[in-house]
PDB file of N, CA and C in Angstrom:
ATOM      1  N   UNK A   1       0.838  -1.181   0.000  1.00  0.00           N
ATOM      2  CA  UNK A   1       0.000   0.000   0.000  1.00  0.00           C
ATOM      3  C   UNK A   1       0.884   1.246   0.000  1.00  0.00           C
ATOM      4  N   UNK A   2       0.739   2.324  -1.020  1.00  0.00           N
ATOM      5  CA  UNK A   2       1.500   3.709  -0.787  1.00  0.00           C
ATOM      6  C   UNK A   2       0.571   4.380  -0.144  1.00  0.00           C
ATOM      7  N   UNK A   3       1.378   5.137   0.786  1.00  0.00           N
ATOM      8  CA  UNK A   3       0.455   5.968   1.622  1.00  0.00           C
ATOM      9  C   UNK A   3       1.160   7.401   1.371  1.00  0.00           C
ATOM     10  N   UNK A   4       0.847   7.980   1.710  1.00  0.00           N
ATOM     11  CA  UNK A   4       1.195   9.836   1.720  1.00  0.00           C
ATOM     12  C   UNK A   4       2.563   9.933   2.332  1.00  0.00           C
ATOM     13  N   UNK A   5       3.059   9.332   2.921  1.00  0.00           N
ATOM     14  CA  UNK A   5       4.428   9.502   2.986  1.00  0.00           C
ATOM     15  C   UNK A   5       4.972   9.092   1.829  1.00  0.00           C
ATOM     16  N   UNK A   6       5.340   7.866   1.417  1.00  0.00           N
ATOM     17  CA  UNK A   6       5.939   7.510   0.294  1.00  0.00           C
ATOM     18  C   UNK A   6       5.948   8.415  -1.057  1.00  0.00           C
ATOM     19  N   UNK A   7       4.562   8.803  -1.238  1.00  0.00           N
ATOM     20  CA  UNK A   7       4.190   9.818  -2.400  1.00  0.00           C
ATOM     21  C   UNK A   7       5.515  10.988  -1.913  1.00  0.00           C
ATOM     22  N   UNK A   8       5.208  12.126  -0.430  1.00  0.00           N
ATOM     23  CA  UNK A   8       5.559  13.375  -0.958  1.00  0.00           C
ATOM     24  C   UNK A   8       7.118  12.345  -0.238  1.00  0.00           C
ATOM     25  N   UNK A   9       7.594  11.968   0.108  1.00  0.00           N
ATOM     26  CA  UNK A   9       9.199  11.415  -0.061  1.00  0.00           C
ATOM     27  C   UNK A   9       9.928  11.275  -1.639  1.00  0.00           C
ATOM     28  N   UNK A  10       9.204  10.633  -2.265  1.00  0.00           N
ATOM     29  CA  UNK A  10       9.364  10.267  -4.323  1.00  0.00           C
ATOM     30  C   UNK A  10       9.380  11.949  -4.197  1.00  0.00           C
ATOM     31  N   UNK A  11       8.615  12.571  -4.170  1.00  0.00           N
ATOM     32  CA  UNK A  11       8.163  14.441  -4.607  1.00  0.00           C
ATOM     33  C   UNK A  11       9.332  14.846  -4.305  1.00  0.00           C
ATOM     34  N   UNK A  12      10.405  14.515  -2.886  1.00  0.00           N
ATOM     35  CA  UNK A  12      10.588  15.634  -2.506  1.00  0.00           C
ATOM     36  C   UNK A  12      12.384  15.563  -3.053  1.00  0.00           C
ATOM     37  N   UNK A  13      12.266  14.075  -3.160  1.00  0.00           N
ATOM     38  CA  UNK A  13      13.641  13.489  -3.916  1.00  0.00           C
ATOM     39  C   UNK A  13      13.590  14.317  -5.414  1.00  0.00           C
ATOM     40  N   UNK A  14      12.730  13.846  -5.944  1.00  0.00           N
ATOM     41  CA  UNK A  14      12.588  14.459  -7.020  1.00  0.00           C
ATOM     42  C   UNK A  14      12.721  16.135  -7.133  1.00  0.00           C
ATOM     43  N   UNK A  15      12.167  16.755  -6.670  1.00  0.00           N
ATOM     44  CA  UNK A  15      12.479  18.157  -6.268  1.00  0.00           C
ATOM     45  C   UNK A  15      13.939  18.662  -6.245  1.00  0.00           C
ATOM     46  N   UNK A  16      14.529  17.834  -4.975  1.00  0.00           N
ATOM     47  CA  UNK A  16      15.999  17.525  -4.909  1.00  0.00           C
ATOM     48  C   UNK A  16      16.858  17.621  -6.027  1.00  0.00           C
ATOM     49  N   UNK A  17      16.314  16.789  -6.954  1.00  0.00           N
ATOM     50  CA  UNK A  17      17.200  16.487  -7.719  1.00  0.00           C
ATOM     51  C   UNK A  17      17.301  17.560  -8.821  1.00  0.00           C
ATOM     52  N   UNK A  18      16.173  17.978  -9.323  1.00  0.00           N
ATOM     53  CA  UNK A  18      15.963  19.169  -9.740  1.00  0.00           C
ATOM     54  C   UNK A  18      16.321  20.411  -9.282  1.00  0.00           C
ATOM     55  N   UNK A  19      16.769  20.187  -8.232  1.00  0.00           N
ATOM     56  CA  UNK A  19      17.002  21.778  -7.793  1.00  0.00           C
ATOM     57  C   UNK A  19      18.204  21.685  -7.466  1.00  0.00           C
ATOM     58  N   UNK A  20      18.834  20.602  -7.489  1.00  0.00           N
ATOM     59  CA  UNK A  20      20.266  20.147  -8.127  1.00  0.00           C
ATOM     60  C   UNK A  20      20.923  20.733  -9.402  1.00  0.00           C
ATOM     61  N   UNK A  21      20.517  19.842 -10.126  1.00  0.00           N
ATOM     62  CA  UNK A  21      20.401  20.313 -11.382  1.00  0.00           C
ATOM     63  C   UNK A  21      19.967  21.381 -11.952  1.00  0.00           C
ATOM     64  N   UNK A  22      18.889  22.247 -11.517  1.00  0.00           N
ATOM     65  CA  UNK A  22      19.627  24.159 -11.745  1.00  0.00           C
ATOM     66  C   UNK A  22      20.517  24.333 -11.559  1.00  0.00           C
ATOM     67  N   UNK A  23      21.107  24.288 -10.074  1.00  0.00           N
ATOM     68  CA  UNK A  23      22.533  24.826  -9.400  1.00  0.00           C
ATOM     69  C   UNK A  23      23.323  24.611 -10.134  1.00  0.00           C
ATOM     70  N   UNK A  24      23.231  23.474 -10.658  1.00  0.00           N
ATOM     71  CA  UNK A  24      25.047  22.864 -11.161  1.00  0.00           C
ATOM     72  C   UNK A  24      25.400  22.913 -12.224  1.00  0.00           C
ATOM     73  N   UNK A  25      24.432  22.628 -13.815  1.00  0.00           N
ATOM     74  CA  UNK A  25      23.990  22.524 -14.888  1.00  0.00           C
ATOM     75  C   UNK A  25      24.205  23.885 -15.363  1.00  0.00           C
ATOM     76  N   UNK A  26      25.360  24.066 -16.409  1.00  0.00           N
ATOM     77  CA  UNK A  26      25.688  24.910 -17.731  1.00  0.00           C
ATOM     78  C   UNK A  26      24.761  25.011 -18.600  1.00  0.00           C
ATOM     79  N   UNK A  27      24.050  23.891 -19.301  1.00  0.00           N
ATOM     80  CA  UNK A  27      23.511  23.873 -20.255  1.00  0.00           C
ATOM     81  C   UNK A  27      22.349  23.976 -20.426  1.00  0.00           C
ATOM     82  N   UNK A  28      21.898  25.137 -20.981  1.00  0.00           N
ATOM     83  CA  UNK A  28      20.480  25.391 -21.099  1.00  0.00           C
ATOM     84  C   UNK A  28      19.342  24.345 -20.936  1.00  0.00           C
ATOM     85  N   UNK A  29      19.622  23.102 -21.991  1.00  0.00           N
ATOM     86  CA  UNK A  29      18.679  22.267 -22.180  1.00  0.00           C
ATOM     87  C   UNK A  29      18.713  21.708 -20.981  1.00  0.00           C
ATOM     88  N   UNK A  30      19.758  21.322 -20.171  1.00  0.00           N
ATOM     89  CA  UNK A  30      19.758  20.720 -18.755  1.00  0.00           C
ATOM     90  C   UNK A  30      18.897  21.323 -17.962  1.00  0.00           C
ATOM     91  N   UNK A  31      18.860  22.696 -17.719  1.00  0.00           N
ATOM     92  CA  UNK A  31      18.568  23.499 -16.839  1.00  0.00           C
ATOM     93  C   UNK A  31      16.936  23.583 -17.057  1.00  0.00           C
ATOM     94  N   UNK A  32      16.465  23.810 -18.508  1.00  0.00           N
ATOM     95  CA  UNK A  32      15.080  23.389 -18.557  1.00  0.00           C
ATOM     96  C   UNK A  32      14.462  21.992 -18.451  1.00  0.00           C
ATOM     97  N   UNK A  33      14.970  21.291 -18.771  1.00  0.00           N
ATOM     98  CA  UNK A  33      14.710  19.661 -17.855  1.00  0.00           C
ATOM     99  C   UNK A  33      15.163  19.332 -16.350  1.00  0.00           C
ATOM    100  N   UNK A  34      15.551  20.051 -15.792  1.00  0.00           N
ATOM    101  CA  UNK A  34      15.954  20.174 -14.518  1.00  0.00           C
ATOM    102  C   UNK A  34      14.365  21.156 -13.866  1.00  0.00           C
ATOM    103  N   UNK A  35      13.863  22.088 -14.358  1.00  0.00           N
ATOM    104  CA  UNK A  35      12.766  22.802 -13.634  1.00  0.00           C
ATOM    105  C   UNK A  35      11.413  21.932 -14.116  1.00  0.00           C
ATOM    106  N   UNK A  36      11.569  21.165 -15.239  1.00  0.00           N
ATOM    107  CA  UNK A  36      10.775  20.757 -15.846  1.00  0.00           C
ATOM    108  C   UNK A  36      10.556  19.027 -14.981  1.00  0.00           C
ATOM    109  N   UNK A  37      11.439  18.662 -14.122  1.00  0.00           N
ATOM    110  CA  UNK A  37      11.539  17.469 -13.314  1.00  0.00           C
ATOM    111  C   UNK A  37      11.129  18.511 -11.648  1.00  0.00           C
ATOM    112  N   UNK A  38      11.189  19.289 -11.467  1.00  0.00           N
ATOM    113  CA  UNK A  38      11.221  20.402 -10.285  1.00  0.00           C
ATOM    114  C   UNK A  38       8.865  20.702 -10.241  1.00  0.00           C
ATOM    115  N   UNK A  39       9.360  20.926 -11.356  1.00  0.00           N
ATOM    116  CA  UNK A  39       7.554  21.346 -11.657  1.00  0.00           C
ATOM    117  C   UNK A  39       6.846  19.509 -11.726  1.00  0.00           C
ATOM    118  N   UNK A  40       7.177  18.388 -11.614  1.00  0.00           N
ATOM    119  CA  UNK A  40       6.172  17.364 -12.257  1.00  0.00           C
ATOM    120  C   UNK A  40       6.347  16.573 -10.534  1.00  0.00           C
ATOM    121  N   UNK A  41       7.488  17.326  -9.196  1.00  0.00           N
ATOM    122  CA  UNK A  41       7.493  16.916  -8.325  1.00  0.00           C
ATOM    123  C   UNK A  41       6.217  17.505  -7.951  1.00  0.00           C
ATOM    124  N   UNK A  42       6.200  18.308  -8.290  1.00  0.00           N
ATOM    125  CA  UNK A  42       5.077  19.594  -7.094  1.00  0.00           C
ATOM    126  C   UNK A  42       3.997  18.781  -7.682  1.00  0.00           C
ATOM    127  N   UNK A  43       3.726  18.408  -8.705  1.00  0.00           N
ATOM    128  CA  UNK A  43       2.667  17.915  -9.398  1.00  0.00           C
ATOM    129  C   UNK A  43       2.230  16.855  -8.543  1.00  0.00           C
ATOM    130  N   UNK A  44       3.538  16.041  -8.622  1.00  0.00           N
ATOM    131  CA  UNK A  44       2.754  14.428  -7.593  1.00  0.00           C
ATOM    132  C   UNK A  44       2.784  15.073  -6.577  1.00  0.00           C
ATOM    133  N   UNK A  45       2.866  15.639  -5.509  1.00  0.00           N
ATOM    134  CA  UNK A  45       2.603  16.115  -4.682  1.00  0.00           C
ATOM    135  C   UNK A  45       1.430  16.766  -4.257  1.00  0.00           C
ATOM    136  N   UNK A  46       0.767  17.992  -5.475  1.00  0.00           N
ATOM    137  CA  UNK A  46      -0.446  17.689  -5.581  1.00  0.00           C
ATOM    138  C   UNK A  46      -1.491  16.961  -5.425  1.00  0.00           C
ATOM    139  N   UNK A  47      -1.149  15.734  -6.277  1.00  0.00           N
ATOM    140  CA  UNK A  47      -2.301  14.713  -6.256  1.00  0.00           C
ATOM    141  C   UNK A  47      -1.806  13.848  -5.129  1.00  0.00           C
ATOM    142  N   UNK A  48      -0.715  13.256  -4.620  1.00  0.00           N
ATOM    143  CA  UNK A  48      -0.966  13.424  -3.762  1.00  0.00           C
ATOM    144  C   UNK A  48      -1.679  13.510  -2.509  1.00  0.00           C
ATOM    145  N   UNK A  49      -1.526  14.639  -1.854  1.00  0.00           N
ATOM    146  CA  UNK A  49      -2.675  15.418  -1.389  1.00  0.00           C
ATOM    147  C   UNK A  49      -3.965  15.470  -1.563  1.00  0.00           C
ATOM    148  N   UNK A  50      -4.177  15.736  -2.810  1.00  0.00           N
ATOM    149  CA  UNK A  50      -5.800  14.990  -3.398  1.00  0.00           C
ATOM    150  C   UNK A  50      -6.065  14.110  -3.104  1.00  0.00           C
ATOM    151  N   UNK A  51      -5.414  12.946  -3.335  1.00  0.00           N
ATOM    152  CA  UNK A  51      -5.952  11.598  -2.665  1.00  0.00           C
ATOM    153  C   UNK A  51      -5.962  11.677  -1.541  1.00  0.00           C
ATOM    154  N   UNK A  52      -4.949  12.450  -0.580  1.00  0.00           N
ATOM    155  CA  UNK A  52      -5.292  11.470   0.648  1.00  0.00           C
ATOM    156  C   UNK A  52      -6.446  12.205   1.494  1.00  0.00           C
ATOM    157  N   UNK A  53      -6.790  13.708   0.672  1.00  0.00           N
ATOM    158  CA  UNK A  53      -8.233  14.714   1.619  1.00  0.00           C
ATOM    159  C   UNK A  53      -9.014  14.264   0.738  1.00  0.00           C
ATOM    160  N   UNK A  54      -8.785  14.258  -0.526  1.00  0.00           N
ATOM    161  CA  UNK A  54     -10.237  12.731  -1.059  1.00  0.00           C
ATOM    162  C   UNK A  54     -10.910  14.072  -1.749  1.00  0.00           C
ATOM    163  N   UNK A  55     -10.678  15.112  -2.265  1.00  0.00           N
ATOM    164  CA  UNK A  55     -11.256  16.095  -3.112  1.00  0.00           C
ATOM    165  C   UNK A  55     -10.322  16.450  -4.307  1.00  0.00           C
ATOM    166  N   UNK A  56     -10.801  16.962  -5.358  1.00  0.00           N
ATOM    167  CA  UNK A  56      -9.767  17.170  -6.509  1.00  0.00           C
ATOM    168  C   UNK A  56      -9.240  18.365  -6.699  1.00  0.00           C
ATOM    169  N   UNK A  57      -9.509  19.113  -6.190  1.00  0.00           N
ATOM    170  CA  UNK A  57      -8.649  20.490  -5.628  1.00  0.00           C
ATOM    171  C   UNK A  57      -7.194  20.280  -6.057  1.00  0.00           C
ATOM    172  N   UNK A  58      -6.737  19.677  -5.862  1.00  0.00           N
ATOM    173  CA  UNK A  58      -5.063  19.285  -6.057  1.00  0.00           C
ATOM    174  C   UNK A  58      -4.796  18.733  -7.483  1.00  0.00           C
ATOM    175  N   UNK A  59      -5.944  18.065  -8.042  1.00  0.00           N
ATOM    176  CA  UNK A  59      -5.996  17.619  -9.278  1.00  0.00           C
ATOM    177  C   UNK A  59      -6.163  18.804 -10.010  1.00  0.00           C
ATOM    178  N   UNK A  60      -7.182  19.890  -9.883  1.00  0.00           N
ATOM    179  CA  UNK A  60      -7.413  20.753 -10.728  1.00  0.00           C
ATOM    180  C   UNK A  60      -6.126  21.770 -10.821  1.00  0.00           C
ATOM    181  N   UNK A  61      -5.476  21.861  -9.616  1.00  0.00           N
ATOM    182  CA  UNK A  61      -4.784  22.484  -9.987  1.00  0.00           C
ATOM    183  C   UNK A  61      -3.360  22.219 -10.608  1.00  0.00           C
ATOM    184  N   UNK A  62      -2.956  20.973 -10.915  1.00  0.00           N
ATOM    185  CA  UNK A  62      -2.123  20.145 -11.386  1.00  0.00           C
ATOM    186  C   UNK A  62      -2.416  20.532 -12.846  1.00  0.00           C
ATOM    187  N   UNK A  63      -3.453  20.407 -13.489  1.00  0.00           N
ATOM    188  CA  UNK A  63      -3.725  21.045 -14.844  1.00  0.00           C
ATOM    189  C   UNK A  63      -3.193  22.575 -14.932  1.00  0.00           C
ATOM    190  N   UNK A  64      -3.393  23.512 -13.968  1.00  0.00           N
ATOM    191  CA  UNK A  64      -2.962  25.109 -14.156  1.00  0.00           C
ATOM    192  C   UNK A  64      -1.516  24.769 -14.167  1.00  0.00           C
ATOM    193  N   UNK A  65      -0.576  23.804 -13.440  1.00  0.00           N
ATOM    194  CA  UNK A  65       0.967  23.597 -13.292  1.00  0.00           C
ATOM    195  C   UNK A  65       1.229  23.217 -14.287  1.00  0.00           C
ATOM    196  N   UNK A  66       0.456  21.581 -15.400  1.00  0.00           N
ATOM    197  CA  UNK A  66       1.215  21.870 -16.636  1.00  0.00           C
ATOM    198  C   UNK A  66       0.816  22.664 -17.656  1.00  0.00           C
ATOM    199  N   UNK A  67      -0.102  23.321 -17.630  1.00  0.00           N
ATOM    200  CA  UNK A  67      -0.289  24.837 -18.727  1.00  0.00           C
ATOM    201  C   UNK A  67       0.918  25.502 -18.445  1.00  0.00           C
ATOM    202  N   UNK A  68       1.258  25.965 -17.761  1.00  0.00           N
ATOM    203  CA  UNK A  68       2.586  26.661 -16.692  1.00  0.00           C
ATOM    204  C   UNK A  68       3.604  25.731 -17.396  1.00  0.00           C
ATOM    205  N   UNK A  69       3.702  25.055 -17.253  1.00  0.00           N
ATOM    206  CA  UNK A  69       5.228  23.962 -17.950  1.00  0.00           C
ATOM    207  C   UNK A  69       5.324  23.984 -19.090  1.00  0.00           C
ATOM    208  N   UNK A  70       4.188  23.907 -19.663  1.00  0.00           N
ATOM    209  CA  UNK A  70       4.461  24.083 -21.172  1.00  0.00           C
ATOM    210  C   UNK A  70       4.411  25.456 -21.937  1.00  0.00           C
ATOM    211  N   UNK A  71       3.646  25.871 -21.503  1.00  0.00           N
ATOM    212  CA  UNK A  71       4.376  27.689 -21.801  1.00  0.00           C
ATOM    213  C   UNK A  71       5.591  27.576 -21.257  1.00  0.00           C
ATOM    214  N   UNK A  72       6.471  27.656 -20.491  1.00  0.00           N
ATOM    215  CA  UNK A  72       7.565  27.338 -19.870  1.00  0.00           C
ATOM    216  C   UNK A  72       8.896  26.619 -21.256  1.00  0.00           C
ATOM    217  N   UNK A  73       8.354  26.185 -20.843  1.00  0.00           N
ATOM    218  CA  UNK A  73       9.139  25.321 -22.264  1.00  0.00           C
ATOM    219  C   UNK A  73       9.147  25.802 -23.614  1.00  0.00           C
ATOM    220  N   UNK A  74       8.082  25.859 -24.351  1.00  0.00           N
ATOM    221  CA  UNK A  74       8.216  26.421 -25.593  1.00  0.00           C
ATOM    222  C   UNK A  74       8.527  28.096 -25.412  1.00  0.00           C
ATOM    223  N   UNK A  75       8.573  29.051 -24.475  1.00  0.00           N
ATOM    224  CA  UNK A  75       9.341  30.121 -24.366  1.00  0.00           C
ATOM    225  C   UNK A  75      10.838  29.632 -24.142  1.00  0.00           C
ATOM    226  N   UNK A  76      11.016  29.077 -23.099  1.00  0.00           N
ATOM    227  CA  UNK A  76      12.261  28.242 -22.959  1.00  0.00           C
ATOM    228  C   UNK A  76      13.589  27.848 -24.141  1.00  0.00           C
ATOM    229  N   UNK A  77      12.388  27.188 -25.066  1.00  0.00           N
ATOM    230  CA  UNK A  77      12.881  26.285 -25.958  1.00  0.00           C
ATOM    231  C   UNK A  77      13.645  27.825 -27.039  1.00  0.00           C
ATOM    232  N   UNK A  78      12.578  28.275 -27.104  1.00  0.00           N
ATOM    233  CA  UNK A  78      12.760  29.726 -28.330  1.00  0.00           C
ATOM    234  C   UNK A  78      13.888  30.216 -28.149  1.00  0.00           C
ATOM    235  N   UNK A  79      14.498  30.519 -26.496  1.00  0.00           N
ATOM    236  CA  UNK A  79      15.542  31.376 -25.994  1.00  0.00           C
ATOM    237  C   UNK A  79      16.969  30.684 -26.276  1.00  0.00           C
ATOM    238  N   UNK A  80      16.524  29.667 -26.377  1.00  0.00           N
ATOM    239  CA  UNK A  80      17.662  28.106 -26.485  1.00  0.00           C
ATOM    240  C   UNK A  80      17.978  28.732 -28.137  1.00  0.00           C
ATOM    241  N   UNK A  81      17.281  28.391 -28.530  1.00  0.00           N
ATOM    242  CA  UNK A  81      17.262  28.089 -30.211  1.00  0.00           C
ATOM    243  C   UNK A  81      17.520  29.610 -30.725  1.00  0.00           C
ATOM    244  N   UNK A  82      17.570  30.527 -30.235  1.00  0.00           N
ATOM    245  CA  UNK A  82      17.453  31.649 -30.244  1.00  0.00           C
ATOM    246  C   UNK A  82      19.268  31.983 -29.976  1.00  0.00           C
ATOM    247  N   UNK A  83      19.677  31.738 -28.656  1.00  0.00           N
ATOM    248  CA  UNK A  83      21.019  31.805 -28.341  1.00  0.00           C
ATOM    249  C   UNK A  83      21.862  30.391 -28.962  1.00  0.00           C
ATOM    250  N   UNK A  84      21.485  29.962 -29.309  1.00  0.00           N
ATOM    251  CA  UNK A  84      22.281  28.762 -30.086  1.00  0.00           C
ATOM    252  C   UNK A  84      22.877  29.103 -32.035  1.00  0.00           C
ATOM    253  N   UNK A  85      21.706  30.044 -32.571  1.00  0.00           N
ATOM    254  CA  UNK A  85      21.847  30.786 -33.671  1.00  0.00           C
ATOM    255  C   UNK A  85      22.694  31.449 -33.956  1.00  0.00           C
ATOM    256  N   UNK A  86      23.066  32.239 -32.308  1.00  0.00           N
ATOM    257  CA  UNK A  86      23.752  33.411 -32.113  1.00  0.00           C
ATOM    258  C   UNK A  86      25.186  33.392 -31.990  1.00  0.00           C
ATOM    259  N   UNK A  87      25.252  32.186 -31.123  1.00  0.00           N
ATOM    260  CA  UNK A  87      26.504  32.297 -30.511  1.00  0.00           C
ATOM    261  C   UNK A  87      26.984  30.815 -30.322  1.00  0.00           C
ATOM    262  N   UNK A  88      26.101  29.856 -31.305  1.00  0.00           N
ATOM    263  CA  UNK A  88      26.946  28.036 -31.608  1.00  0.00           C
ATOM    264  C   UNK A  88      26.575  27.760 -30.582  1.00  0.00           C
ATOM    265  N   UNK A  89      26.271  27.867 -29.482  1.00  0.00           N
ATOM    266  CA  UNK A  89      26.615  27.191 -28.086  1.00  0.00           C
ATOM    267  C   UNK A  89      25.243  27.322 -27.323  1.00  0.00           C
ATOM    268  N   UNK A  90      25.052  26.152 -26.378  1.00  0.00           N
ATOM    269  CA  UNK A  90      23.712  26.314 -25.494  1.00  0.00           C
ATOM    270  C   UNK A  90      24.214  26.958 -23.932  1.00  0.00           C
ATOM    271  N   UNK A  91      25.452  27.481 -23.858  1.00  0.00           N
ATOM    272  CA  UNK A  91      25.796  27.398 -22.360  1.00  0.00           C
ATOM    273  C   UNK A  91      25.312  28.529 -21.825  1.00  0.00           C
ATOM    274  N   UNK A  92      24.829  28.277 -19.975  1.00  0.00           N
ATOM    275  CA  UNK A  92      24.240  29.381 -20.116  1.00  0.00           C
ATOM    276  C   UNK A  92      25.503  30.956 -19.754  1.00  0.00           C
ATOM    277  N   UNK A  93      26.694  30.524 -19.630  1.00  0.00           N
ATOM    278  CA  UNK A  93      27.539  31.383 -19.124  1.00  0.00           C
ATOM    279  C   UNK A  93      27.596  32.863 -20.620  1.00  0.00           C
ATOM    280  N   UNK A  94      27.419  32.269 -21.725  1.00  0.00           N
ATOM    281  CA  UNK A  94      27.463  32.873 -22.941  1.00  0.00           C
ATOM    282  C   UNK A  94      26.024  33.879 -22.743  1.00  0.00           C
ATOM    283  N   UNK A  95      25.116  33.813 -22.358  1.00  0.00           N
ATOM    284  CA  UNK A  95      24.053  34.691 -22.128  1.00  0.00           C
ATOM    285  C   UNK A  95      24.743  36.077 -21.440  1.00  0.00           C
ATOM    286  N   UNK A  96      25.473  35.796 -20.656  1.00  0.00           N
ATOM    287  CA  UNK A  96      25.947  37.424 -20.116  1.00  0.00           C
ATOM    288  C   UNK A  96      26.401  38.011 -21.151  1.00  0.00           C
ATOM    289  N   UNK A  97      27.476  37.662 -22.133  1.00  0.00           N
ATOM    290  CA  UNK A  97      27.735  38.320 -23.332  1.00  0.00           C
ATOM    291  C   UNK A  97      26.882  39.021 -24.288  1.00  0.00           C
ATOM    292  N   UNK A  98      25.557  38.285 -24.555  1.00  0.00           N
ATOM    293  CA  UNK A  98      24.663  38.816 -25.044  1.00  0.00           C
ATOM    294  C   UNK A  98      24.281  40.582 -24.891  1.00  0.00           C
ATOM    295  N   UNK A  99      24.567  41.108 -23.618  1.00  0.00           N
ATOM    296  CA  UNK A  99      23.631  41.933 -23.085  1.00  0.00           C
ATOM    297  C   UNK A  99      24.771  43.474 -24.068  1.00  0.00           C
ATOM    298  N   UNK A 100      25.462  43.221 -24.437  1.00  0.00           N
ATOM    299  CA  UNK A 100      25.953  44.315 -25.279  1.00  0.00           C
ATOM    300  C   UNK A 100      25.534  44.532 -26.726  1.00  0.00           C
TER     301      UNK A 100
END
């Protein structure tokens, strides 16, 4: 049986790891699959929660989080593809150069 511990423990590892992987991660594409593993913790966590108060409150709003992710991403993606045009490279250290 999973019970509500097990769920937000998986969430919070996951979170972890993601918020790892901002910190440490050069590379753009990393860094958006890193928030993009950061955002799908909060998610199970959500539901979650839903299950265990037994209303969908947590479900509904799990839908507003991936609307949020995926705008997220395809802006994301643009800035990638955008600085990759520019300057060969996805790293994000090359973005400071940009600003001249």
């Amino acid at each position: 049986m999973i019970t509500i511990g097990h769920v937000m423990g998986f969430s919070a590892i996951l979170f972890s790891l993601g918020a790892i992987g901002v910190m440490v991660r050069r590379n753009a594409l990393m860094l958006l699959m890193s928030i993009e593993l950061m955002l799908n913790a909060v998610n199970l966590a959500l539901v979650g929660f839903s299950r265990h108060v037994g209303n969908l409150n947590g479900q509904i709003l799990v839908l507003l989080v991936m609307a949020v992710a995926a705008a997220e991403a395809a802006v994301g993606l643009a800035l990638i593809l955008t600085l990759f045009r520019t300057k060969n490279t996805v790293s994000i250290s090359e973005i400071n150069r940009l600003k001249g």
